[in-house]
C-alpha atoms as a PDB file:
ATOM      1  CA  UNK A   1     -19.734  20.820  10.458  1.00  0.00           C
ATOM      2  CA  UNK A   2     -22.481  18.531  10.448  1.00  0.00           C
ATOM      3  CA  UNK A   3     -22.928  15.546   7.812  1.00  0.00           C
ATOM      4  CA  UNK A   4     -24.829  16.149   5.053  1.00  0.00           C
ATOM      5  CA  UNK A   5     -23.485  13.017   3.036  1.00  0.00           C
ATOM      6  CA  UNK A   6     -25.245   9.835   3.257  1.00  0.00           C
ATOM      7  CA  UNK A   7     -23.365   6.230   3.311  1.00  0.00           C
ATOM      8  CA  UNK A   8     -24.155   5.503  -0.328  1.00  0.00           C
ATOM      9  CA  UNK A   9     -22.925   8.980  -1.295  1.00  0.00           C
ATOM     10  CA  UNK A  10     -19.854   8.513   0.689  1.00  0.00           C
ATOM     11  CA  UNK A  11     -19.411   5.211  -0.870  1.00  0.00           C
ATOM     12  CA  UNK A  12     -19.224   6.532  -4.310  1.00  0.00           C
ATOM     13  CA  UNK A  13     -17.292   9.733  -3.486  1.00  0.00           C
ATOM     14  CA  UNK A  14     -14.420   7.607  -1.623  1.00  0.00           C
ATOM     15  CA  UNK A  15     -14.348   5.239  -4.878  1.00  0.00           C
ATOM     16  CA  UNK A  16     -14.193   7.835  -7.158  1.00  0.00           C
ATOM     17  CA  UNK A  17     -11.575   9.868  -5.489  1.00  0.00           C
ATOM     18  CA  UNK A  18      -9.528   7.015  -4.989  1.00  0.00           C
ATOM     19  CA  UNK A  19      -9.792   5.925  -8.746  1.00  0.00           C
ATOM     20  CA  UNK A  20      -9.074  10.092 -10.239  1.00  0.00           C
ATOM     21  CA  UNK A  21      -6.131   9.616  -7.564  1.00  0.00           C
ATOM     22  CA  UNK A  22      -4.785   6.840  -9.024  1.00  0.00           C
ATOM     23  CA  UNK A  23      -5.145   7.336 -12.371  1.00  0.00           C
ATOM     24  CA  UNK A  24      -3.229  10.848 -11.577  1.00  0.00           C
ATOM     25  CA  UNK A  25      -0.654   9.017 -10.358  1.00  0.00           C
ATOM     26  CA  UNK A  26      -0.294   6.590 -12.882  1.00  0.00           C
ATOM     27  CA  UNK A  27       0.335   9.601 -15.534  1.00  0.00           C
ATOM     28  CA  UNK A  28      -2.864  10.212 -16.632  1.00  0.00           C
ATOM     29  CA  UNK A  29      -3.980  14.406 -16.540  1.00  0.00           C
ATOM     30  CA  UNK A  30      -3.361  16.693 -13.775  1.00  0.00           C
ATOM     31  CA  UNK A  31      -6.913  17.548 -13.509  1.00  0.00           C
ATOM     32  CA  UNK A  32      -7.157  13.514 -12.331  1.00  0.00           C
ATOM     33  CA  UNK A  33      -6.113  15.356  -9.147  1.00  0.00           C
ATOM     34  CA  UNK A  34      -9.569  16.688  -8.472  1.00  0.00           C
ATOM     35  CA  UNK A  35     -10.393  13.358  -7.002  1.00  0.00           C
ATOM     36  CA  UNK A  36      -8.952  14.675  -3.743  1.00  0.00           C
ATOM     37  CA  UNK A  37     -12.120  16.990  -3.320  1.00  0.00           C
ATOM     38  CA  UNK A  38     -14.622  14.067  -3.597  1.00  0.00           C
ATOM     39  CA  UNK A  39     -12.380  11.645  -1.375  1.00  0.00           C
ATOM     40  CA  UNK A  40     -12.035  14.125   1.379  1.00  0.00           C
ATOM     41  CA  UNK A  41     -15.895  15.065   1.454  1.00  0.00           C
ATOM     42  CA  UNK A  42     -16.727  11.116   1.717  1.00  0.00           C
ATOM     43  CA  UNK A  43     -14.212  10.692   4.417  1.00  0.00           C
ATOM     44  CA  UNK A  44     -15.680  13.671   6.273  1.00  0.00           C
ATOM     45  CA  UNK A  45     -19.135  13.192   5.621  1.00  0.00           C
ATOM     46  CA  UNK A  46     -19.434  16.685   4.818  1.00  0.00           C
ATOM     47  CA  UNK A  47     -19.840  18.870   1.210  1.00  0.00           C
ATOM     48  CA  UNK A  48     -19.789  22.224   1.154  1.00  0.00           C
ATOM     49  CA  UNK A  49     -21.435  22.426  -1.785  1.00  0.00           C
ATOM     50  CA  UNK A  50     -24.600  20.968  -0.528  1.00  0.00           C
ATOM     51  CA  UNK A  51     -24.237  23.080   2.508  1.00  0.00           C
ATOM     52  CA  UNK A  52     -25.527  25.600   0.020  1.00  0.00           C
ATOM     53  CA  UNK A  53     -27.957  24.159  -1.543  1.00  0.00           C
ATOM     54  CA  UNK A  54     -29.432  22.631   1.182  1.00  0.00           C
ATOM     55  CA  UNK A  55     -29.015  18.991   0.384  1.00  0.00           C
ATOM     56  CA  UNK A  56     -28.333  16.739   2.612  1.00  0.00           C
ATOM     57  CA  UNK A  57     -28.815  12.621   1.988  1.00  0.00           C
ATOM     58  CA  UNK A  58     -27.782  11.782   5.676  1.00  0.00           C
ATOM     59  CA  UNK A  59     -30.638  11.482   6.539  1.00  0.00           C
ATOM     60  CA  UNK A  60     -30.224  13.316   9.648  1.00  0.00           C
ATOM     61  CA  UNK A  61     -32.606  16.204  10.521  1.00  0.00           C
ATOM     62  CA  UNK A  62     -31.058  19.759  10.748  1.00  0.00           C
END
Protein backbone atom coordinates (compact mmCIF):
# COMPACT_ATOMS: atom_id res chain seq x y z
CA UNK A 1 0.00 0.00 0.00
CA UNK A 2 1.51 3.16 -0.73
CA UNK A 3 0.16 6.68 0.61
CA UNK A 4 -1.93 8.44 -1.42
CA UNK A 5 -3.23 10.84 1.46
CA UNK A 6 -1.54 14.01 2.06
CA UNK A 7 -0.99 15.58 5.77
CA UNK A 8 -3.82 18.08 5.39
CA UNK A 9 -6.11 15.30 4.14
CA UNK A 10 -5.11 13.13 6.95
CA UNK A 11 -5.67 15.95 9.25
CA UNK A 12 -9.23 16.34 8.37
CA UNK A 13 -10.04 12.62 7.95
CA UNK A 14 -8.59 11.82 11.63
CA UNK A 15 -10.85 14.88 12.95
CA UNK A 16 -13.73 13.88 11.33
CA UNK A 17 -13.63 10.27 12.22
CA UNK A 18 -12.95 11.02 15.62
CA UNK A 19 -15.94 13.55 15.87
CA UNK A 20 -18.76 10.76 13.76
CA UNK A 21 -17.10 8.38 16.52
CA UNK A 22 -18.00 10.29 19.20
CA UNK A 23 -21.06 11.54 18.42
CA UNK A 24 -21.98 7.61 17.79
CA UNK A 25 -21.11 7.03 21.01
CA UNK A 26 -22.78 9.66 22.64
CA UNK A 27 -26.27 8.26 21.11
CA UNK A 28 -26.47 10.02 18.17
CA UNK A 29 -27.30 7.54 14.70
CA UNK A 30 -25.67 4.37 13.93
CA UNK A 31 -24.60 5.57 10.64
CA UNK A 32 -22.26 8.13 13.02
CA UNK A 33 -20.25 4.88 12.88
CA UNK A 34 -18.98 5.50 9.39
CA UNK A 35 -16.41 7.74 10.90
CA UNK A 36 -14.29 4.62 11.40
CA UNK A 37 -13.64 4.48 7.51
CA UNK A 38 -12.25 8.08 7.35
CA UNK A 39 -10.20 7.68 10.74
CA UNK A 40 -8.56 4.53 9.63
CA UNK A 41 -7.59 5.91 6.03
CA UNK A 42 -5.92 9.11 7.84
CA UNK A 43 -4.12 6.91 10.24
CA UNK A 44 -2.88 4.76 7.35
CA UNK A 45 -2.27 7.26 4.91
CA UNK A 46 -3.95 5.23 2.46
CA UNK A 47 -7.74 5.39 0.57
CA UNK A 48 -8.81 2.95 -1.47
CA UNK A 49 -11.03 4.94 -3.05
CA UNK A 50 -8.49 7.18 -4.55
CA UNK A 51 -6.49 4.17 -5.40
CA UNK A 52 -9.10 4.09 -8.12
CA UNK A 53 -9.34 7.11 -9.22
CA UNK A 54 -5.97 7.87 -9.27
CA UNK A 55 -5.73 10.62 -6.73
CA UNK A 56 -3.25 10.95 -4.67
CA UNK A 57 -2.43 14.46 -2.53
CA UNK A 58 0.84 12.95 -0.99
CA UNK A 59 2.58 14.35 -2.99
CA UNK A 60 4.71 11.48 -3.61
CA UNK A 61 5.37 10.30 -7.21
CA UNK A 62 4.04 6.79 -8.19
Amino acid sequence: MTPNVGNIDRIIRILAGIALIAWALMGGPVWAWIGVLPLATGVFKFCPTYKLLGINTCGLKK
